[in-house]
PDB file of N, CA and C in Angstrom:
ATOM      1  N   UNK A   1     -13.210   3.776   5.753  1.00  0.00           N
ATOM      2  CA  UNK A   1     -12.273   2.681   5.796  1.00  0.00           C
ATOM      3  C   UNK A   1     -12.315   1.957   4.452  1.00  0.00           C
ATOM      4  N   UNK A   2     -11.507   1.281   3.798  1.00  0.00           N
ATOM      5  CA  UNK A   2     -10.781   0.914   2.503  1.00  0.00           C
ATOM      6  C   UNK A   2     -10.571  -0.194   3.106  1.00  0.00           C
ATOM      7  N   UNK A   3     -10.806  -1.560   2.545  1.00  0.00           N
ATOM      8  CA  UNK A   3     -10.626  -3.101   2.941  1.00  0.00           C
ATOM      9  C   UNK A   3      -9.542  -3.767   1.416  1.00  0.00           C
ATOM     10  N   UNK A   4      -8.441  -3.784   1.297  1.00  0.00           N
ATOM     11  CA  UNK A   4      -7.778  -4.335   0.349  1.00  0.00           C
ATOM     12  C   UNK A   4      -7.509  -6.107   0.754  1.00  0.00           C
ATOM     13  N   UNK A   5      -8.194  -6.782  -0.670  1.00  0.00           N
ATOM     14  CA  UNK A   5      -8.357  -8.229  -0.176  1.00  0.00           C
ATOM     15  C   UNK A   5      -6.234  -8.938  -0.440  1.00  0.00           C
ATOM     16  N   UNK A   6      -5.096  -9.167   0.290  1.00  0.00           N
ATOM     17  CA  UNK A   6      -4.505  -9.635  -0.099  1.00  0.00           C
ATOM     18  C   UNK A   6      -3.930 -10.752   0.033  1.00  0.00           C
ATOM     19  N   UNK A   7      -4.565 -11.954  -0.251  1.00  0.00           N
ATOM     20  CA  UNK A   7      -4.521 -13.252   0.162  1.00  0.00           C
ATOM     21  C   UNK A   7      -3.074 -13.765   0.132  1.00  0.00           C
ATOM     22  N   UNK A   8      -1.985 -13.651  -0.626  1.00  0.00           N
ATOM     23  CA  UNK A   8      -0.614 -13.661  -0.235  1.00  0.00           C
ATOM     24  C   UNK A   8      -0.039 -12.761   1.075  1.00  0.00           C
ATOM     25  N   UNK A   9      -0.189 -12.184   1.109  1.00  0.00           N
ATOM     26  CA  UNK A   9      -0.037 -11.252   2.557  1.00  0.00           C
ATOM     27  C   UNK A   9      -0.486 -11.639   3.746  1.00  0.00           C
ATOM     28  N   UNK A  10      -2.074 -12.695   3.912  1.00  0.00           N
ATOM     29  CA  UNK A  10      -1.976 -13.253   4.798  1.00  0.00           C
ATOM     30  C   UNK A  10      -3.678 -13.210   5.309  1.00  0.00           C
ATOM     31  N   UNK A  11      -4.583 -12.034   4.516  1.00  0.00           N
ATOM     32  CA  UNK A  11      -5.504 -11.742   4.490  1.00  0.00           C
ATOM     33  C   UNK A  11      -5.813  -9.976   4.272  1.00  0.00           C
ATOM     34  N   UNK A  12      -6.798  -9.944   4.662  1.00  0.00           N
ATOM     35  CA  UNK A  12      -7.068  -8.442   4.384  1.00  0.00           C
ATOM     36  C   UNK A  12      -6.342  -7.192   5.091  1.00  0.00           C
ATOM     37  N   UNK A  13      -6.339  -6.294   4.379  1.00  0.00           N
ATOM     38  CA  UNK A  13      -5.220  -5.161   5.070  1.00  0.00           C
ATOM     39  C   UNK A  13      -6.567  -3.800   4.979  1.00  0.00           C
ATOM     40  N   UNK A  14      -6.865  -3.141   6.548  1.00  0.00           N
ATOM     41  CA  UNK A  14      -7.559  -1.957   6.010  1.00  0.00           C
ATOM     42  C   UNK A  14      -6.756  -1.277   6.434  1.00  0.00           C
ATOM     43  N   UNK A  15      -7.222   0.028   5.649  1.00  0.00           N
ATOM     44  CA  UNK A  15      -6.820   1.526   5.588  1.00  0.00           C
ATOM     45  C   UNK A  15      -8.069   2.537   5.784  1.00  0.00           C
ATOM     46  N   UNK A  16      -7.491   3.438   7.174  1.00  0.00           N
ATOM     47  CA  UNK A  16      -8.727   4.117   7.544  1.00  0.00           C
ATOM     48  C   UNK A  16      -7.110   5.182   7.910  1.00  0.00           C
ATOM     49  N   UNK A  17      -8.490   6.699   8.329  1.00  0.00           N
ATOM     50  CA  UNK A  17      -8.119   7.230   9.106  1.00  0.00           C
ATOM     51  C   UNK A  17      -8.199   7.361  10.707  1.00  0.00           C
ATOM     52  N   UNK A  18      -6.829   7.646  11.769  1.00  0.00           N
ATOM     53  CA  UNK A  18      -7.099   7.758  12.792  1.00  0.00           C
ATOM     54  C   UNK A  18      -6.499   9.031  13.599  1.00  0.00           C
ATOM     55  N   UNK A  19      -7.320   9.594  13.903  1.00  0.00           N
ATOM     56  CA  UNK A  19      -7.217  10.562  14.684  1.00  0.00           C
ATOM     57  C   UNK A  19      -6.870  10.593  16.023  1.00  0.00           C
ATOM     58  N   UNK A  20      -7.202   9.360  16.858  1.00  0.00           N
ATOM     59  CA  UNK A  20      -6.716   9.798  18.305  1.00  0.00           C
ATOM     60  C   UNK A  20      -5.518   8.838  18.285  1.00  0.00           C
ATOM     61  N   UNK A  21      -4.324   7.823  17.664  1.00  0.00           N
ATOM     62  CA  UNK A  21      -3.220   7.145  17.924  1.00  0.00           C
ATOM     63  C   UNK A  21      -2.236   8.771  18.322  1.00  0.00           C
ATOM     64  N   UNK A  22      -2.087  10.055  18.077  1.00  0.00           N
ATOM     65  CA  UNK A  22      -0.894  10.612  18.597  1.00  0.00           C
ATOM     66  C   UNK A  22      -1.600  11.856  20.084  1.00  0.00           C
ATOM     67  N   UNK A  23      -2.952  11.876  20.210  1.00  0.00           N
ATOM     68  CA  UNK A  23      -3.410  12.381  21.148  1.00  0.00           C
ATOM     69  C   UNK A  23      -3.311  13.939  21.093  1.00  0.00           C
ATOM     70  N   UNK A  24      -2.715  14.301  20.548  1.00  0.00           N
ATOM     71  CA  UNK A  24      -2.255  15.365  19.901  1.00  0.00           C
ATOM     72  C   UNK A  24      -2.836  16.403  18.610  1.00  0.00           C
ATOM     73  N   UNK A  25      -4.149  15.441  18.525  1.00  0.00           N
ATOM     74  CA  UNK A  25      -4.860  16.522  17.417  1.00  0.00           C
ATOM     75  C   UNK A  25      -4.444  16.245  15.756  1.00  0.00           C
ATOM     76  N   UNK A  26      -2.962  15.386  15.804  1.00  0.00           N
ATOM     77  CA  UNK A  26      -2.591  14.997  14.498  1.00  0.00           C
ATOM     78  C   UNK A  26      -3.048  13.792  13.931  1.00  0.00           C
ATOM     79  N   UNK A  27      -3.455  13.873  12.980  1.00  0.00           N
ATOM     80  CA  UNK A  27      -4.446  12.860  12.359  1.00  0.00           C
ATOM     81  C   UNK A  27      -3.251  12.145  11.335  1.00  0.00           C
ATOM     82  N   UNK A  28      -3.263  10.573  11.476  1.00  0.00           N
ATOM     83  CA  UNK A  28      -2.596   9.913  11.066  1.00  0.00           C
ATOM     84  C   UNK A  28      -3.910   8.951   9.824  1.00  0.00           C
ATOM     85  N   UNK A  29      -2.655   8.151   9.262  1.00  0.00           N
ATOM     86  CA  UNK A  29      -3.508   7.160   8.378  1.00  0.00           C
ATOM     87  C   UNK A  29      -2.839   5.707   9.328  1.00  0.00           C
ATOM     88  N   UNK A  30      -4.167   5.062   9.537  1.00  0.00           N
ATOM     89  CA  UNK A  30      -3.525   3.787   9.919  1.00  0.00           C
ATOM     90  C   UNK A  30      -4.105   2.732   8.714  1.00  0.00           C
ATOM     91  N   UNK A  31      -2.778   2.044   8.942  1.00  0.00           N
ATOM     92  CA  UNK A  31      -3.410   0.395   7.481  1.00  0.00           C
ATOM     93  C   UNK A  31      -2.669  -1.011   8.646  1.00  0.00           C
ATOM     94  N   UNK A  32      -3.785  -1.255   8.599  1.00  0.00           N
ATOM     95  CA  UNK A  32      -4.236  -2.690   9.646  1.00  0.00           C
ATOM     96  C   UNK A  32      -3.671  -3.417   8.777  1.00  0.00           C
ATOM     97  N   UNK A  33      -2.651  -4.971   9.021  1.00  0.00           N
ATOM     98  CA  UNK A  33      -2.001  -5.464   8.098  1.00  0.00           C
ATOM     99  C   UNK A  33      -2.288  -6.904   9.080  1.00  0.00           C
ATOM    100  N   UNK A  34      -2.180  -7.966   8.693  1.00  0.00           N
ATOM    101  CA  UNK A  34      -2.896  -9.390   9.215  1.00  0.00           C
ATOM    102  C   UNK A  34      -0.627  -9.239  10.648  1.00  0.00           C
ATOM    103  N   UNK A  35      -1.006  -9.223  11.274  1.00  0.00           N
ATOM    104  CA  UNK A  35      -0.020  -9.489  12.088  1.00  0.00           C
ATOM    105  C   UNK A  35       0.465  -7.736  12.512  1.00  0.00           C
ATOM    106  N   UNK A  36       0.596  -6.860  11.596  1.00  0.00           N
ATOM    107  CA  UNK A  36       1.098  -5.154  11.543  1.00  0.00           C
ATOM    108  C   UNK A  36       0.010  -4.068  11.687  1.00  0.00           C
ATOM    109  N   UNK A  37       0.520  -3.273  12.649  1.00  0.00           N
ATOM    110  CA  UNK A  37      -0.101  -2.039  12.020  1.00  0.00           C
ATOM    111  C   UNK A  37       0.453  -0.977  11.558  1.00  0.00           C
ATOM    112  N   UNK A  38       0.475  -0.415  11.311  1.00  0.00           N
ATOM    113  CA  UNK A  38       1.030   1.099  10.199  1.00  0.00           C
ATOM    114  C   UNK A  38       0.391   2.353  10.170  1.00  0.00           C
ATOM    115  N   UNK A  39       0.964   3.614  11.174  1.00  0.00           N
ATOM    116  CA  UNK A  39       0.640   4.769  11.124  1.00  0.00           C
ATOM    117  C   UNK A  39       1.341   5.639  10.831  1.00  0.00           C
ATOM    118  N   UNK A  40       1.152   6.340   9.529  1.00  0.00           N
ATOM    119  CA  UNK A  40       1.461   7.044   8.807  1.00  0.00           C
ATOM    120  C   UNK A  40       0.916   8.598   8.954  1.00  0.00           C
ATOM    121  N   UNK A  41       2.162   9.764   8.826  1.00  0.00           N
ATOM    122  CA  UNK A  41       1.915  10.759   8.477  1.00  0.00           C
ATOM    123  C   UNK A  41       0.881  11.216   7.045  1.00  0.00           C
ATOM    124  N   UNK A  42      -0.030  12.067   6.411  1.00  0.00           N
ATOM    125  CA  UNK A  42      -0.787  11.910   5.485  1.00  0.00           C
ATOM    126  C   UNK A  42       0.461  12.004   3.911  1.00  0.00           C
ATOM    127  N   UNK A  43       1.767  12.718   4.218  1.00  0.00           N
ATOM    128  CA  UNK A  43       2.931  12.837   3.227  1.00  0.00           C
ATOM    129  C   UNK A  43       3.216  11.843   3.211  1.00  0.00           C
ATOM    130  N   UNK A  44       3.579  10.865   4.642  1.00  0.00           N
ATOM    131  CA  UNK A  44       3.998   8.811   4.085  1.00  0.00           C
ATOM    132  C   UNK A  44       2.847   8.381   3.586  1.00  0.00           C
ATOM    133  N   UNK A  45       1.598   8.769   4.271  1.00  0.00           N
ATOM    134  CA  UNK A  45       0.796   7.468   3.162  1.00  0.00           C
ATOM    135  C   UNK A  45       0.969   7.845   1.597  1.00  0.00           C
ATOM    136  N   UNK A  46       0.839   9.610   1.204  1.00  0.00           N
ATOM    137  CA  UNK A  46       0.985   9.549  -0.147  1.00  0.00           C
ATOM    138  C   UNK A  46       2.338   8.941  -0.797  1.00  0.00           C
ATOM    139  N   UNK A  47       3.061   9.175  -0.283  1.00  0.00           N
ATOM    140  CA  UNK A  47       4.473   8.773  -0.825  1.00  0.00           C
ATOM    141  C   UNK A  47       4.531   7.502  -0.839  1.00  0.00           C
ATOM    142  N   UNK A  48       3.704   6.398  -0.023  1.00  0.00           N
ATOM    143  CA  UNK A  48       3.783   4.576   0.176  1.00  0.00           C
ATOM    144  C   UNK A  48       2.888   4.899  -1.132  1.00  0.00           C
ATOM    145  N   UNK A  49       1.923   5.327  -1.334  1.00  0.00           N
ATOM    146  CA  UNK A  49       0.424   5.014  -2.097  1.00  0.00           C
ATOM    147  C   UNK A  49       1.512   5.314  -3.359  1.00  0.00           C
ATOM    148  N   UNK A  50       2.204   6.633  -3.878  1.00  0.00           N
ATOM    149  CA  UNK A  50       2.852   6.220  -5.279  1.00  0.00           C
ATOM    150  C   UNK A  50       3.391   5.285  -5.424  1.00  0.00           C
ATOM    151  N   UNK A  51       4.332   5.045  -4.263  1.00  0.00           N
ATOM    152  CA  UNK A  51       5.438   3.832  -4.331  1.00  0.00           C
ATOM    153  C   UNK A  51       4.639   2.146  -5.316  1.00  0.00           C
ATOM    154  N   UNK A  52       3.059   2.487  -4.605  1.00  0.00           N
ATOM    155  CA  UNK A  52       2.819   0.909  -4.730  1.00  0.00           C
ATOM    156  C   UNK A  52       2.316   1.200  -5.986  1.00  0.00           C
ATOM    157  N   UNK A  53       1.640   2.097  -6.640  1.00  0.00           N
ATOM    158  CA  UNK A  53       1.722   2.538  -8.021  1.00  0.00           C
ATOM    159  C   UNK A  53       2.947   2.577  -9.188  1.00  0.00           C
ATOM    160  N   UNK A  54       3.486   2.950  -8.416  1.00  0.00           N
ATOM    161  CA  UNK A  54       4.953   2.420  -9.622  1.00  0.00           C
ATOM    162  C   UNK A  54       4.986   1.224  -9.871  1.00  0.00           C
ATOM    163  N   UNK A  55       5.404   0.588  -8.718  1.00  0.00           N
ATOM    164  CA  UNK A  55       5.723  -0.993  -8.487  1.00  0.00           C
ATOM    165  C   UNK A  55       4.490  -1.857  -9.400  1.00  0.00           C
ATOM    166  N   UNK A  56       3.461  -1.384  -8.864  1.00  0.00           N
ATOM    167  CA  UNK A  56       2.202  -1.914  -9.966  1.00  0.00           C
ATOM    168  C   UNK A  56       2.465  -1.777 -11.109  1.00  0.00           C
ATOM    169  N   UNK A  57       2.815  -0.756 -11.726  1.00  0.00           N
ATOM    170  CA  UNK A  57       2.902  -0.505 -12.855  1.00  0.00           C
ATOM    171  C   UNK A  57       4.393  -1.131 -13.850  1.00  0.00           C
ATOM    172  N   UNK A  58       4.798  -0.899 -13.143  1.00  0.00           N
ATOM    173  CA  UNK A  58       6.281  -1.915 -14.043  1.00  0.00           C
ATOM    174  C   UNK A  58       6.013  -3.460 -13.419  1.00  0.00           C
ATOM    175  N   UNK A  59       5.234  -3.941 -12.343  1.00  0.00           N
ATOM    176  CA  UNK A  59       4.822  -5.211 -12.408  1.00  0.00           C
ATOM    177  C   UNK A  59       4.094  -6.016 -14.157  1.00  0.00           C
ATOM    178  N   UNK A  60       3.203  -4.299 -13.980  1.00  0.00           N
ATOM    179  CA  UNK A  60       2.009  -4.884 -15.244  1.00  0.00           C
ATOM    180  C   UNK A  60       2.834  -4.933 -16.237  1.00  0.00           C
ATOM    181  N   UNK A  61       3.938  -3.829 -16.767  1.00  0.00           N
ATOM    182  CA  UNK A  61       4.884  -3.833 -17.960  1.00  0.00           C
ATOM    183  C   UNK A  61       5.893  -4.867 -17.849  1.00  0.00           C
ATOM    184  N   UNK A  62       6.207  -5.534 -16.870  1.00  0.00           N
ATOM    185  CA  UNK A  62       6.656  -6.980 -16.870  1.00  0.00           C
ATOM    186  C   UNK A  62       6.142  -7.593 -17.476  1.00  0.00           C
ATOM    187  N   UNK A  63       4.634  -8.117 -16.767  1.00  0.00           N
ATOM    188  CA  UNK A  63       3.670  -8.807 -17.423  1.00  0.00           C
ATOM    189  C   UNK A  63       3.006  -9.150 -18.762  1.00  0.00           C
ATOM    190  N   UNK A  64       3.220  -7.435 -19.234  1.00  0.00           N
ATOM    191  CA  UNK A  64       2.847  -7.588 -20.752  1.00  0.00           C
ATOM    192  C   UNK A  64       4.269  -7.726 -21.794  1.00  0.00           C
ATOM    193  N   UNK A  65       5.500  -7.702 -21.607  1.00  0.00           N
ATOM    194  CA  UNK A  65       6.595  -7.893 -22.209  1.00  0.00           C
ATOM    195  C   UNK A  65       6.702  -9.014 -22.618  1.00  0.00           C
ATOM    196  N   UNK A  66       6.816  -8.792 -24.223  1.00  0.00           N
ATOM    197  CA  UNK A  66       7.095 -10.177 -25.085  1.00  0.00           C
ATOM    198  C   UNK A  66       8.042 -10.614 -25.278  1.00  0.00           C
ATOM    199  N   UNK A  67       8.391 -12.214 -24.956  1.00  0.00           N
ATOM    200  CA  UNK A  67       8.770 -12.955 -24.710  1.00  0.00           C
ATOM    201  C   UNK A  67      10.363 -12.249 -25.841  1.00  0.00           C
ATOM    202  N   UNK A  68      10.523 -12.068 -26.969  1.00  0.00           N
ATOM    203  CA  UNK A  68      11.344 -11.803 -27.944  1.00  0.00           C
ATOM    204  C   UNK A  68      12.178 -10.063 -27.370  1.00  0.00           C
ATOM    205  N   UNK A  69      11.397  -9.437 -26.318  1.00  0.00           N
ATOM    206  CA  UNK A  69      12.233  -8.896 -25.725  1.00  0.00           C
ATOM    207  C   UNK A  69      13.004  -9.027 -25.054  1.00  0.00           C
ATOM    208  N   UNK A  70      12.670  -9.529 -24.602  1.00  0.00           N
ATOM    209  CA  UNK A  70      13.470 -10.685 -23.036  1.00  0.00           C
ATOM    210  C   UNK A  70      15.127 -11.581 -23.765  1.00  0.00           C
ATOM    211  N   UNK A  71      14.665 -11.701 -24.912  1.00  0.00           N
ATOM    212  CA  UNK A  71      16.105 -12.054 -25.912  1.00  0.00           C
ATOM    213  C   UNK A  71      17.352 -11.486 -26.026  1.00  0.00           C
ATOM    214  N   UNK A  72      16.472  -9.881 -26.401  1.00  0.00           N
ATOM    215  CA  UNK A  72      17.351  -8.913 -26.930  1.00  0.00           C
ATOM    216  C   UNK A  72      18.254  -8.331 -26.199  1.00  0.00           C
TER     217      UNK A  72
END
């Protein structure tokens, strides 16, 4: 289990695996969310997990963009 601290969100969100939510032998990813839960096929969690990698990443290239770009 993976404990991500996100205090705007509302508190902590984990991410584990669970095996018995489809009874069925198919092993899901669940991510515990302060009010949500979320069970994911192992192709959605990878595909959420890039998603929030992009988004991170042009967050950070926001972040570092100087001010004289923002002009142009």
């Amino acid at each position: 289990m993976t404990a991500v601290d996100a205090r705007f969100a509302g508190g902590t969100i984990l991410v584990q695996v669970d095996e018995e939510y489809t009874g069925d032998h198919r092993v899901m990813v669940r991510v515990d969310m302060p009010g949500h839960t979320l069970h994911l096929f192992r192709h959605e969690a990878r595909d959420l997990a890039n998603a929030l990698r992009e988004a991170a990443a042009e967050a950070g290239d926001i972040l570092n963009r100087r001010p004289e770009a923002d002009a142009a």
